[in-house]
PDB file of N, CA and C in Angstrom:
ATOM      1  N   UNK A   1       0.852  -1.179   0.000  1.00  0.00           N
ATOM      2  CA  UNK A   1       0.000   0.000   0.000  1.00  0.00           C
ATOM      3  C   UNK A   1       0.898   1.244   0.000  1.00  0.00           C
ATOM      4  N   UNK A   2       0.357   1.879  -0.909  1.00  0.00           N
ATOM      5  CA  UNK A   2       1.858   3.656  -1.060  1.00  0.00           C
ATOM      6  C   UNK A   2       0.912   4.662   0.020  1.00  0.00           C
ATOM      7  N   UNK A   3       1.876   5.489   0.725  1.00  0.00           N
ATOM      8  CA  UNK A   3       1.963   6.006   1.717  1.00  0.00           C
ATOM      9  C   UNK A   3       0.604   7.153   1.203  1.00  0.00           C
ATOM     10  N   UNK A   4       0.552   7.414   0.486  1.00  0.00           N
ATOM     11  CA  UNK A   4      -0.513   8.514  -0.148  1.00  0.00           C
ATOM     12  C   UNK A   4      -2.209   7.378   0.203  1.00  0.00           C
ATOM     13  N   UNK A   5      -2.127   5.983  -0.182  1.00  0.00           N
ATOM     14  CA  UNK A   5      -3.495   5.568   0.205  1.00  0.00           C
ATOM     15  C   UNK A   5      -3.539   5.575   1.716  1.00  0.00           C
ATOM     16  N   UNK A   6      -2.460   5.031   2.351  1.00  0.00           N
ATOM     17  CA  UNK A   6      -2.513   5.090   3.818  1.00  0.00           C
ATOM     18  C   UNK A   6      -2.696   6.167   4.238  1.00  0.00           C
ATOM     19  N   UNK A   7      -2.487   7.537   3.889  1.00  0.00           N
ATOM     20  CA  UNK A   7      -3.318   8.236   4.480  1.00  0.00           C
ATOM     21  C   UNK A   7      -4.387   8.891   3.873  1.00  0.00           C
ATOM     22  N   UNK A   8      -4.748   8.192   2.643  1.00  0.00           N
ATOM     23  CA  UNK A   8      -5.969   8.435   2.571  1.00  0.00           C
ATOM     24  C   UNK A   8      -7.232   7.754   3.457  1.00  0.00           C
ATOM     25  N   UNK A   9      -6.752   6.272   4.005  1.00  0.00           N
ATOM     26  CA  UNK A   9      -7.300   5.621   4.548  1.00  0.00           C
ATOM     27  C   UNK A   9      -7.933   6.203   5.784  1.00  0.00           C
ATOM     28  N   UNK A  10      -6.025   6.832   6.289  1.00  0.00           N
ATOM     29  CA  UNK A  10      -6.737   6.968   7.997  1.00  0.00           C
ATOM     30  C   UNK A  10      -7.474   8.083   8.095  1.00  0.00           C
ATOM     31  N   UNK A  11      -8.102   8.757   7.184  1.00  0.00           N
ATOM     32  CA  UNK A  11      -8.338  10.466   7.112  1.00  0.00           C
ATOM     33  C   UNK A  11      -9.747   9.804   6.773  1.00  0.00           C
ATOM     34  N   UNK A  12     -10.186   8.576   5.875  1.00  0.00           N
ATOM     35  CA  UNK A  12     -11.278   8.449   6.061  1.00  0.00           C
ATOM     36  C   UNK A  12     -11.783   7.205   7.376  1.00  0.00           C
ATOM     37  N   UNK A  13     -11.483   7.043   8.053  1.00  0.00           N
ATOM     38  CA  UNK A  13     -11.195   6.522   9.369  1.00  0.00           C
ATOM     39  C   UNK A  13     -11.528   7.115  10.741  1.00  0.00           C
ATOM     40  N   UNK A  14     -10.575   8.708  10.552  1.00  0.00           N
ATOM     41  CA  UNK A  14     -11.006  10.025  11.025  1.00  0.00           C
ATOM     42  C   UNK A  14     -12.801   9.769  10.963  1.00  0.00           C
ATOM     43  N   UNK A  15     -13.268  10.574   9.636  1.00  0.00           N
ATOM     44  CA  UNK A  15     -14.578  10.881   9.379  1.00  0.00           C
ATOM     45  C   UNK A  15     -15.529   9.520  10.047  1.00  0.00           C
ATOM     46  N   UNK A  16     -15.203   8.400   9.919  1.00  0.00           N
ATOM     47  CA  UNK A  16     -15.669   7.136  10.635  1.00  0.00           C
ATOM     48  C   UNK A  16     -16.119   7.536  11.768  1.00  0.00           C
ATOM     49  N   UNK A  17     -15.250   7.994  12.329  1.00  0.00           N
ATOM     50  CA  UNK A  17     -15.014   8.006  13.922  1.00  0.00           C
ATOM     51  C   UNK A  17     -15.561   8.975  14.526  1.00  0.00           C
ATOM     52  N   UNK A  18     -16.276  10.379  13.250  1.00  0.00           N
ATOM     53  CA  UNK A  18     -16.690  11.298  14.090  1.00  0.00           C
ATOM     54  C   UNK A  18     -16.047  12.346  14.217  1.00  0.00           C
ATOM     55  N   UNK A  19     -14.992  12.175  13.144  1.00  0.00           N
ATOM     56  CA  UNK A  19     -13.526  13.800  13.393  1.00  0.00           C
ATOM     57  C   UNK A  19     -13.908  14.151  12.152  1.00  0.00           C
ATOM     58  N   UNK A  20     -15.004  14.959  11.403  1.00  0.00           N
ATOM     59  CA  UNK A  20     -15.230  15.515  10.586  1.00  0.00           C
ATOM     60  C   UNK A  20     -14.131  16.133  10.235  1.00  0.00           C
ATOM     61  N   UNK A  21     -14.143  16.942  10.847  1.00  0.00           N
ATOM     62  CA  UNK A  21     -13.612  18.424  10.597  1.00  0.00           C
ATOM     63  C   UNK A  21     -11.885  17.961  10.208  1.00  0.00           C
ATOM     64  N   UNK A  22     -11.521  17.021  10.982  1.00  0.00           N
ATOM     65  CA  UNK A  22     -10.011  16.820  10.800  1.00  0.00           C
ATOM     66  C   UNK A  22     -10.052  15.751   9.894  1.00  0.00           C
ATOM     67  N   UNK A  23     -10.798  15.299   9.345  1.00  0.00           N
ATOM     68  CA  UNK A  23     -10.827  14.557   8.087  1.00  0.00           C
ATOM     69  C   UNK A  23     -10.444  15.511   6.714  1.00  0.00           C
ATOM     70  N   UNK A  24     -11.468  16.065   6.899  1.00  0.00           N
ATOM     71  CA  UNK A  24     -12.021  17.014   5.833  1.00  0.00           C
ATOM     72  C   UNK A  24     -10.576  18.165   5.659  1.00  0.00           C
ATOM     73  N   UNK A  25      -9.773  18.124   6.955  1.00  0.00           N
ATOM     74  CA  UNK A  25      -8.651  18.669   6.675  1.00  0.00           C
ATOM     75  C   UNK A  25      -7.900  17.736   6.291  1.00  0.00           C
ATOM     76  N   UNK A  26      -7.306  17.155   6.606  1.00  0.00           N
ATOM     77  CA  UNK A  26      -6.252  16.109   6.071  1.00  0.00           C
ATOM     78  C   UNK A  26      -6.594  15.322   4.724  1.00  0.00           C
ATOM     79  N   UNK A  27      -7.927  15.805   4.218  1.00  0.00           N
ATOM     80  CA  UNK A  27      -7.813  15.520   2.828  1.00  0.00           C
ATOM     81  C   UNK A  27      -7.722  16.647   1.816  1.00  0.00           C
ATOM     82  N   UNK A  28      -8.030  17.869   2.125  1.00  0.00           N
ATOM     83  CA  UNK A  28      -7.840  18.952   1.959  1.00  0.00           C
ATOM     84  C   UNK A  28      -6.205  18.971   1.847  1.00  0.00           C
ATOM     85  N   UNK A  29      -5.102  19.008   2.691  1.00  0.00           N
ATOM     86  CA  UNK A  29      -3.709  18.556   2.715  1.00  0.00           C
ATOM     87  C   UNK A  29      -3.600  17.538   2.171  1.00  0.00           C
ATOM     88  N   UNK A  30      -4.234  16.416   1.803  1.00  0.00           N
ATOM     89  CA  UNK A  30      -3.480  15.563   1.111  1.00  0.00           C
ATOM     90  C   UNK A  30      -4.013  15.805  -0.748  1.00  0.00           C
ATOM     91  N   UNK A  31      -5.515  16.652  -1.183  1.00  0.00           N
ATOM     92  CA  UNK A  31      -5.316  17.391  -2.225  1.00  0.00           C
ATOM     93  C   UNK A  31      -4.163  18.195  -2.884  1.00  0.00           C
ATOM     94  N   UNK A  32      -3.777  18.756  -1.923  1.00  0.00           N
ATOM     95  CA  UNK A  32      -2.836  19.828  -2.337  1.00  0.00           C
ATOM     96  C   UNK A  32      -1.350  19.257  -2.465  1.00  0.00           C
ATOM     97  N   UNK A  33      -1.071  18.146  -1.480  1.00  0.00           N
ATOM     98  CA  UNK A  33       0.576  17.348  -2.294  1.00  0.00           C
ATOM     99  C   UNK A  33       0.238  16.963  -3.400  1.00  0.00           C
ATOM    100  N   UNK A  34      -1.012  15.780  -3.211  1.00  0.00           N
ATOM    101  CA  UNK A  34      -1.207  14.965  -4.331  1.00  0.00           C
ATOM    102  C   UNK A  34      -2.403  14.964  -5.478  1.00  0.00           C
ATOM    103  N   UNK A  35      -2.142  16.033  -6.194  1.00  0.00           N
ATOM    104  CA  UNK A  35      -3.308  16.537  -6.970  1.00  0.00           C
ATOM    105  C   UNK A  35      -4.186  15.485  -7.731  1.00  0.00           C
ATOM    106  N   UNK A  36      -2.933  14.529  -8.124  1.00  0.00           N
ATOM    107  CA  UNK A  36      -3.333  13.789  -9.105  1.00  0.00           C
ATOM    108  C   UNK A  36      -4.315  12.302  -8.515  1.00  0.00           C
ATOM    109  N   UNK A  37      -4.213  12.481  -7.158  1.00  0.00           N
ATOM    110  CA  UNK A  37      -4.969  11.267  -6.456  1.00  0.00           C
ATOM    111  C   UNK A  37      -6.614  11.323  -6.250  1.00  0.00           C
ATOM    112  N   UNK A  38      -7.076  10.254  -7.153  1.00  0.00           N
ATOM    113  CA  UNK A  38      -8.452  11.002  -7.285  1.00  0.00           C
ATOM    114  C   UNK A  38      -9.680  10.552  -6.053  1.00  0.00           C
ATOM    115  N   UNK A  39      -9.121   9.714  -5.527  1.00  0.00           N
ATOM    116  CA  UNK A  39      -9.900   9.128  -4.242  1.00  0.00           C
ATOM    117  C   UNK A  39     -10.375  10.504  -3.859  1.00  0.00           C
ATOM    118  N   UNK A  40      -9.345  11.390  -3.211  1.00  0.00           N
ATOM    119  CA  UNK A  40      -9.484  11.927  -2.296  1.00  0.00           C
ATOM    120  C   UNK A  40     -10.647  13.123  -2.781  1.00  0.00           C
ATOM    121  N   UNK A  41     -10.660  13.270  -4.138  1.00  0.00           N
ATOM    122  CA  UNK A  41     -11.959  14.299  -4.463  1.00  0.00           C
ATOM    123  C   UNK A  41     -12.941  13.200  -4.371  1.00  0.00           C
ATOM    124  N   UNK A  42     -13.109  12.268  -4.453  1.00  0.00           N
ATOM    125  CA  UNK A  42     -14.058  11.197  -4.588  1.00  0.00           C
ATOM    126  C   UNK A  42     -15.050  11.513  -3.176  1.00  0.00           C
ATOM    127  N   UNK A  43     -14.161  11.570  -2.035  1.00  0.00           N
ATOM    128  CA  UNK A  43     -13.899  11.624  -0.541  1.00  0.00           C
ATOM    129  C   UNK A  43     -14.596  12.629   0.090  1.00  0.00           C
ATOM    130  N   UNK A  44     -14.183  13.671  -0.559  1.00  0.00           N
ATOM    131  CA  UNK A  44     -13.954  15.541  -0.379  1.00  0.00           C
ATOM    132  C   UNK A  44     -15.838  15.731  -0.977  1.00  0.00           C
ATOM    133  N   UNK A  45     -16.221  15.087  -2.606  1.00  0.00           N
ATOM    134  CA  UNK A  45     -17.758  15.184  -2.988  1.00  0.00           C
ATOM    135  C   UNK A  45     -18.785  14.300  -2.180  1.00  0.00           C
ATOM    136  N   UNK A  46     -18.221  13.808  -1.292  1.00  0.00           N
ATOM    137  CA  UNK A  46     -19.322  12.468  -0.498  1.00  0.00           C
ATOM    138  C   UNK A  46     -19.669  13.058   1.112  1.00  0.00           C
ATOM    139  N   UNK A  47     -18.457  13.688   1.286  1.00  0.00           N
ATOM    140  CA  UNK A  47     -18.434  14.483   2.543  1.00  0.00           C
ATOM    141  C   UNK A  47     -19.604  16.320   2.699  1.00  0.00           C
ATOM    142  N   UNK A  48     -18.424  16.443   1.375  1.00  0.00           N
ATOM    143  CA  UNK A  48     -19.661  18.066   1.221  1.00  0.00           C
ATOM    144  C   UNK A  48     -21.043  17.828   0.818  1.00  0.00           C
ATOM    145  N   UNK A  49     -21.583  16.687   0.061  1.00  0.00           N
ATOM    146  CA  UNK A  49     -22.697  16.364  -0.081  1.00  0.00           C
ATOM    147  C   UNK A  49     -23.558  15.786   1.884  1.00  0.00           C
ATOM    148  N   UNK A  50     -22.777  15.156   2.114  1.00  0.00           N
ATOM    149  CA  UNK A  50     -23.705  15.057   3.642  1.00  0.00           C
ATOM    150  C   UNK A  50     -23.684  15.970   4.259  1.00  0.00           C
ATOM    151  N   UNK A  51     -22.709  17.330   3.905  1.00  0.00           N
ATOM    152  CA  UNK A  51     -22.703  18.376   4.915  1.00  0.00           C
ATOM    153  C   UNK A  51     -23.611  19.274   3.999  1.00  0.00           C
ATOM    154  N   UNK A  52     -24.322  19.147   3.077  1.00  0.00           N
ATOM    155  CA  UNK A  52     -25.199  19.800   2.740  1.00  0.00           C
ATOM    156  C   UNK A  52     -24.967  20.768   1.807  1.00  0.00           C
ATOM    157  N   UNK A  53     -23.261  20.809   1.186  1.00  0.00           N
ATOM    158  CA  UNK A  53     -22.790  21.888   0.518  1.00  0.00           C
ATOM    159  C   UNK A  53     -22.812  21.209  -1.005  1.00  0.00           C
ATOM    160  N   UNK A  54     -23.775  21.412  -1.611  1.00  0.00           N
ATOM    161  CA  UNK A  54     -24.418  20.473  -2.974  1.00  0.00           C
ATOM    162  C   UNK A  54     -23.069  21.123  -3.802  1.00  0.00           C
ATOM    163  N   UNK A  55     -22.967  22.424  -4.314  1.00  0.00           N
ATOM    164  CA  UNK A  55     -22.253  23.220  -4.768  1.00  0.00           C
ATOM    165  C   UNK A  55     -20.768  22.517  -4.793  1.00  0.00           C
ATOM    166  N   UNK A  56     -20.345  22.356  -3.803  1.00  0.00           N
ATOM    167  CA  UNK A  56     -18.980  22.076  -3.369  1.00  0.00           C
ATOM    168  C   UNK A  56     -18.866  20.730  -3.780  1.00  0.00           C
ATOM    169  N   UNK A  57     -20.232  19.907  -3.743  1.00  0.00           N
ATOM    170  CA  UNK A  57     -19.790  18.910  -3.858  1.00  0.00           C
ATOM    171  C   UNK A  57     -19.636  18.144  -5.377  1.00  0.00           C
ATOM    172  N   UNK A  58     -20.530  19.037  -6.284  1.00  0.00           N
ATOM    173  CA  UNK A  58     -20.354  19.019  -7.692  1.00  0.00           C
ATOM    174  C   UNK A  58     -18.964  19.304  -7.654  1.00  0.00           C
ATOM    175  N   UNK A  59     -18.033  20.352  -7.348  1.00  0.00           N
ATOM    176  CA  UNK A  59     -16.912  20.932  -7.792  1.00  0.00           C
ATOM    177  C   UNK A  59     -15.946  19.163  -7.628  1.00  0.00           C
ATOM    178  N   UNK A  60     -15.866  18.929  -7.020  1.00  0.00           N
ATOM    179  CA  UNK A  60     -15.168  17.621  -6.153  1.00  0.00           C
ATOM    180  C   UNK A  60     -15.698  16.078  -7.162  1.00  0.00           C
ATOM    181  N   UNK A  61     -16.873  16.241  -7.437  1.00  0.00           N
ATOM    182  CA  UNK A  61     -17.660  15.406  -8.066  1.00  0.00           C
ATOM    183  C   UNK A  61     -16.697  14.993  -9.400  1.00  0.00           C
ATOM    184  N   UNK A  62     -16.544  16.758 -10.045  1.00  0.00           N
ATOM    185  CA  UNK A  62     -16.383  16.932 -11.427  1.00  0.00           C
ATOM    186  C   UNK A  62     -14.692  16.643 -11.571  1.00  0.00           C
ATOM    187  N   UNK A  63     -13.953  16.785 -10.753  1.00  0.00           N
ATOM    188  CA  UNK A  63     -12.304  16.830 -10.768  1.00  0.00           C
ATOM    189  C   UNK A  63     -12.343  15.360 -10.474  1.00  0.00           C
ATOM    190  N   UNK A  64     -12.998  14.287  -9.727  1.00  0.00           N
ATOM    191  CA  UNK A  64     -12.606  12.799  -9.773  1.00  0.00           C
ATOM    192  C   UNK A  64     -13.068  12.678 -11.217  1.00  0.00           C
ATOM    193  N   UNK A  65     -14.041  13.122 -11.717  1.00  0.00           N
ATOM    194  CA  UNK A  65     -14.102  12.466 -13.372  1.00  0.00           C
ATOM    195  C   UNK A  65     -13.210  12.942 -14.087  1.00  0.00           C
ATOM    196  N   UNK A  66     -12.641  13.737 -14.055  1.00  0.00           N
ATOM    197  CA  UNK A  66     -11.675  14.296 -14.870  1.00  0.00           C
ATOM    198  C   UNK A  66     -10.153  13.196 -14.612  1.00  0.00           C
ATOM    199  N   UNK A  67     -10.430  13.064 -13.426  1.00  0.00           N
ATOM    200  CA  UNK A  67      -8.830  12.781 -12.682  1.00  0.00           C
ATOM    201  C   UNK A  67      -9.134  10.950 -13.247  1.00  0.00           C
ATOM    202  N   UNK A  68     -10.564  10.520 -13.250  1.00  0.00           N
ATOM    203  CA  UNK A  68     -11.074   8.908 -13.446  1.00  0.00           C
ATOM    204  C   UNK A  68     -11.559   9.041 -14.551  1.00  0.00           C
ATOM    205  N   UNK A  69     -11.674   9.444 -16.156  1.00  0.00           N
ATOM    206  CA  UNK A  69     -12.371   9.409 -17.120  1.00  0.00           C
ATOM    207  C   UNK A  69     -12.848   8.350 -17.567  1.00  0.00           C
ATOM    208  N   UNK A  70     -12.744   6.953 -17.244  1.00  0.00           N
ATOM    209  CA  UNK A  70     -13.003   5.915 -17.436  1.00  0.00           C
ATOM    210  C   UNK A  70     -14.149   5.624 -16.087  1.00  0.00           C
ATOM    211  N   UNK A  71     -14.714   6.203 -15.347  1.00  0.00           N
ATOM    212  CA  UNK A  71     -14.866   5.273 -13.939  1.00  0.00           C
ATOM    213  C   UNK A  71     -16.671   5.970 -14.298  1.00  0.00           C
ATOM    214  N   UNK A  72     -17.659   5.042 -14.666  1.00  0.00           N
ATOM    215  CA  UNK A  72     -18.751   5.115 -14.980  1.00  0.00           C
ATOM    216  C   UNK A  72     -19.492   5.643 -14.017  1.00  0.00           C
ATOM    217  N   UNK A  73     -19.307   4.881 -13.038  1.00  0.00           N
ATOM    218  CA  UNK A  73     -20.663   5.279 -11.602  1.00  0.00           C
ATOM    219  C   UNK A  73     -19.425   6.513 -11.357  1.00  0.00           C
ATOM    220  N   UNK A  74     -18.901   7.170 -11.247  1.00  0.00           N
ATOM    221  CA  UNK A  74     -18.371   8.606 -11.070  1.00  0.00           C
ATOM    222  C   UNK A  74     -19.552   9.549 -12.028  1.00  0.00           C
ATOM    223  N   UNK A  75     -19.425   8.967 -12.990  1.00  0.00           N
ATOM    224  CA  UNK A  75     -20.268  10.030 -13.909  1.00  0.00           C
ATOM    225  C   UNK A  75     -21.476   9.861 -13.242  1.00  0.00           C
ATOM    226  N   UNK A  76     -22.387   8.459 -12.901  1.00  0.00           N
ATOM    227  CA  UNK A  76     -23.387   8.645 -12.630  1.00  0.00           C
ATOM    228  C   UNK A  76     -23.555   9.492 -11.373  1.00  0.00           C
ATOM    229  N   UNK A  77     -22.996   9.327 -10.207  1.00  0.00           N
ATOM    230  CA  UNK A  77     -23.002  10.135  -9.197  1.00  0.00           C
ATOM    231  C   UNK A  77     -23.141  11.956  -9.656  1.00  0.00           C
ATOM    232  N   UNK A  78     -22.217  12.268 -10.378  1.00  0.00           N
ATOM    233  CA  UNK A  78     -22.091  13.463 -10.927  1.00  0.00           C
ATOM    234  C   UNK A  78     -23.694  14.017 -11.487  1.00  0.00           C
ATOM    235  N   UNK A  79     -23.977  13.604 -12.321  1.00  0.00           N
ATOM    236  CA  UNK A  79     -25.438  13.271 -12.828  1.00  0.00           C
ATOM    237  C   UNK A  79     -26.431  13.573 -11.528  1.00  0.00           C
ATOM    238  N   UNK A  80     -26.143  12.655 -11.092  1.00  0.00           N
ATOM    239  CA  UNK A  80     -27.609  12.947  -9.415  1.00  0.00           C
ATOM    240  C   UNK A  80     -27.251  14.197  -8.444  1.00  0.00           C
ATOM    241  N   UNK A  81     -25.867  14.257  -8.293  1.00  0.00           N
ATOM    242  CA  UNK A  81     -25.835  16.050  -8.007  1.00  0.00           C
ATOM    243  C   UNK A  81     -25.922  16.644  -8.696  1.00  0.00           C
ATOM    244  N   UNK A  82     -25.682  16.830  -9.724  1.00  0.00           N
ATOM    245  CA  UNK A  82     -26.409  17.977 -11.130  1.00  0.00           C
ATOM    246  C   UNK A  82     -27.927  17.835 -11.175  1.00  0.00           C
ATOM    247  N   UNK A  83     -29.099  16.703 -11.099  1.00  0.00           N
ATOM    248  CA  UNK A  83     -30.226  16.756 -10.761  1.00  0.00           C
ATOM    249  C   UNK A  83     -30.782  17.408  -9.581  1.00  0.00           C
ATOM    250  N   UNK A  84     -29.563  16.736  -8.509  1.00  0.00           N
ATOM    251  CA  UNK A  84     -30.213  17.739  -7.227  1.00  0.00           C
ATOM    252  C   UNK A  84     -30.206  19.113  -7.522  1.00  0.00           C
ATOM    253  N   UNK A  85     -29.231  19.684  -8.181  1.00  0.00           N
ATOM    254  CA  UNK A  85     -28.938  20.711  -8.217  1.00  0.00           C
ATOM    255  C   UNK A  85     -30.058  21.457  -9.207  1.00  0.00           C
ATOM    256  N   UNK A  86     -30.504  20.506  -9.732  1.00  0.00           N
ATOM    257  CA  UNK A  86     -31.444  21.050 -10.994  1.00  0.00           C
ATOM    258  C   UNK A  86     -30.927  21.753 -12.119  1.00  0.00           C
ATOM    259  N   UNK A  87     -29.562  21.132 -12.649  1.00  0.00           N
ATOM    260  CA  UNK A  87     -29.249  21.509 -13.771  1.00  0.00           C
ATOM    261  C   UNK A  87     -29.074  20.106 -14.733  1.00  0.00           C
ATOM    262  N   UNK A  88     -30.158  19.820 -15.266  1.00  0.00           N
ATOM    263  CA  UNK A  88     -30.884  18.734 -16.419  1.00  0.00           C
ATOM    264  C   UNK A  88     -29.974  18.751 -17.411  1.00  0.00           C
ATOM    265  N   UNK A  89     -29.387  19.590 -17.949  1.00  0.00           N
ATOM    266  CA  UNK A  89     -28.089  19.643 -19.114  1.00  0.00           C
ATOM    267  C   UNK A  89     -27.314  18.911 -18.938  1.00  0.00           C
ATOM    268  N   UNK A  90     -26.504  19.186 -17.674  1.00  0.00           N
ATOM    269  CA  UNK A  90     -25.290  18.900 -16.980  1.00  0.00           C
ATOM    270  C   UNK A  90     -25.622  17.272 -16.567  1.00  0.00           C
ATOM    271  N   UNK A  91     -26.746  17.122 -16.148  1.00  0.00           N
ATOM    272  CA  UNK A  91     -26.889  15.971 -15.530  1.00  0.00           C
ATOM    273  C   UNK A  91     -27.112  14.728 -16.847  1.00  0.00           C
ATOM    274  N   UNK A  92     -27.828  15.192 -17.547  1.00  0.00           N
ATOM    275  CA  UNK A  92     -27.943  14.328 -18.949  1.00  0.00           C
ATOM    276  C   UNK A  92     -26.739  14.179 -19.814  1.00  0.00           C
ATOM    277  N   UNK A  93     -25.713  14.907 -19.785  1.00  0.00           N
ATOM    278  CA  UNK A  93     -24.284  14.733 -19.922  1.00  0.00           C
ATOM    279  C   UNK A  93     -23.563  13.746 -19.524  1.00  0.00           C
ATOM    280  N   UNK A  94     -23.878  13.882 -18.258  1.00  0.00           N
ATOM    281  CA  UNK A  94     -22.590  13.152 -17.011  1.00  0.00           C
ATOM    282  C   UNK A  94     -23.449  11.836 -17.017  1.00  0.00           C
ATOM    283  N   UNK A  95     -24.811  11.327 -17.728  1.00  0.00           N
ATOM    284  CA  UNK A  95     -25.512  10.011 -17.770  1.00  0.00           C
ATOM    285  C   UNK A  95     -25.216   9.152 -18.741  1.00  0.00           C
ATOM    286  N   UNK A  96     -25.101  10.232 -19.600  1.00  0.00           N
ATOM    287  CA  UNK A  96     -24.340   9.834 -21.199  1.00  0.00           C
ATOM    288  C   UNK A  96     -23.388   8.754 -20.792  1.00  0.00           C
ATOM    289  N   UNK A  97     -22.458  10.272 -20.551  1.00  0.00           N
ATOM    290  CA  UNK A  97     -21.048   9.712 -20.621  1.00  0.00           C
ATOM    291  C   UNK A  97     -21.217   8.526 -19.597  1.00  0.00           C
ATOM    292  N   UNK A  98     -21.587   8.166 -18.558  1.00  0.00           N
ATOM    293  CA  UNK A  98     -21.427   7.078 -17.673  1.00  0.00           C
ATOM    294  C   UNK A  98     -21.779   5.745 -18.955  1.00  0.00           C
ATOM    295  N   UNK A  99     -22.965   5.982 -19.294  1.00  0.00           N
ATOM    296  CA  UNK A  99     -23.507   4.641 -20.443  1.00  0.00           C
ATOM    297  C   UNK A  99     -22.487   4.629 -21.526  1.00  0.00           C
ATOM    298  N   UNK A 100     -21.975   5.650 -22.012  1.00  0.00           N
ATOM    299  CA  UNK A 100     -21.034   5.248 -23.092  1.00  0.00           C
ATOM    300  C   UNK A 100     -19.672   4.650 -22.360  1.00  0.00           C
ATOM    301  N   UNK A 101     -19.318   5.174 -21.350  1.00  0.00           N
ATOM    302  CA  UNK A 101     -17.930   4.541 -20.440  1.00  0.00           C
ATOM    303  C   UNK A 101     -18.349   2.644 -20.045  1.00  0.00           C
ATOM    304  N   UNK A 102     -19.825   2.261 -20.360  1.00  0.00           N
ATOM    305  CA  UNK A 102     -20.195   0.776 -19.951  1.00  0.00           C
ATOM    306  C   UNK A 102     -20.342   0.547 -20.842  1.00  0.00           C
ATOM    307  N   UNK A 103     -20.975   0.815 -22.113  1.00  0.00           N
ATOM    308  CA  UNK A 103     -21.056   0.567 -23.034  1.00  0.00           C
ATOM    309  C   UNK A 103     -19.535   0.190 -24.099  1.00  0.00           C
ATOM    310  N   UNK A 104     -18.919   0.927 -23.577  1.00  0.00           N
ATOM    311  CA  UNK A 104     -17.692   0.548 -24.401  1.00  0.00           C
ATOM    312  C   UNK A 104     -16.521  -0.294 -23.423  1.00  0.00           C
ATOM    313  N   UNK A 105     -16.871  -1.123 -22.128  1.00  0.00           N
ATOM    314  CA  UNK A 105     -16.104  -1.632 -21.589  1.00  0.00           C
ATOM    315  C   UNK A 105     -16.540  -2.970 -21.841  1.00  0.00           C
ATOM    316  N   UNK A 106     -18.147  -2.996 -22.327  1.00  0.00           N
ATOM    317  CA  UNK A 106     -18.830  -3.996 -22.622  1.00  0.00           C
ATOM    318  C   UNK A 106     -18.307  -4.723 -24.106  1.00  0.00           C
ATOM    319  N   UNK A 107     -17.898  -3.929 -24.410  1.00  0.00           N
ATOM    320  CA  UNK A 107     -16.859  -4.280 -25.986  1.00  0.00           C
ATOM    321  C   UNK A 107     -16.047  -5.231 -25.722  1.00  0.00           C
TER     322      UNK A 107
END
């Protein structure tokens, strides 16, 4: 296991346990070494969505698909916060693309 999942682990471990706030930091710090690690927006959109910050959590939503362009249920997730959000464009996009990302793995 590389030192970047281990602490992605224990940061979601943290949030387990009830340490929001120091979760939500230490993935916040571990964004900023490791840009390219997409868990941690994965992490960062699942968190701001239970804390009620829909907004924030699209932003987070949209950088794991970017960072996962292949990873289908990413898009779909993306999709159901763009519905919550009530933007039908965006969300019929990010549904697409999820069916064409299965559709072509199904190949």
């Amino acid at each position: 296991m590389t030192a970047t999942l281990e602490q992605y682990d224990s940061y979601i471990e943290l949030y387990r346990n009830g340490n929001v706030d120091e979760a939500i930091a230490g993935l916040n710090k571990l964004k900023e070494s490791e840009p390219e690690f997409a868990l941690t927006y994965n992490a960062l959109a699942a968190f701001a969505k239970k804390n009620g910050n829909l907004e924030e959590a699209i932003k987070y939503a949209e950088e794991y698909c970017k960072l996962t362009p292949n990873d289908a249920f990413g898009y779909t997730i993306l999709s159901a916060y763009y519905v919550e959000a009530g933007n039908r464009k965006m969300a019929e996009e990010a549904i697409a693309q999820s069916l064409a990302i299965r559709i072509k793995q199904q190949s």
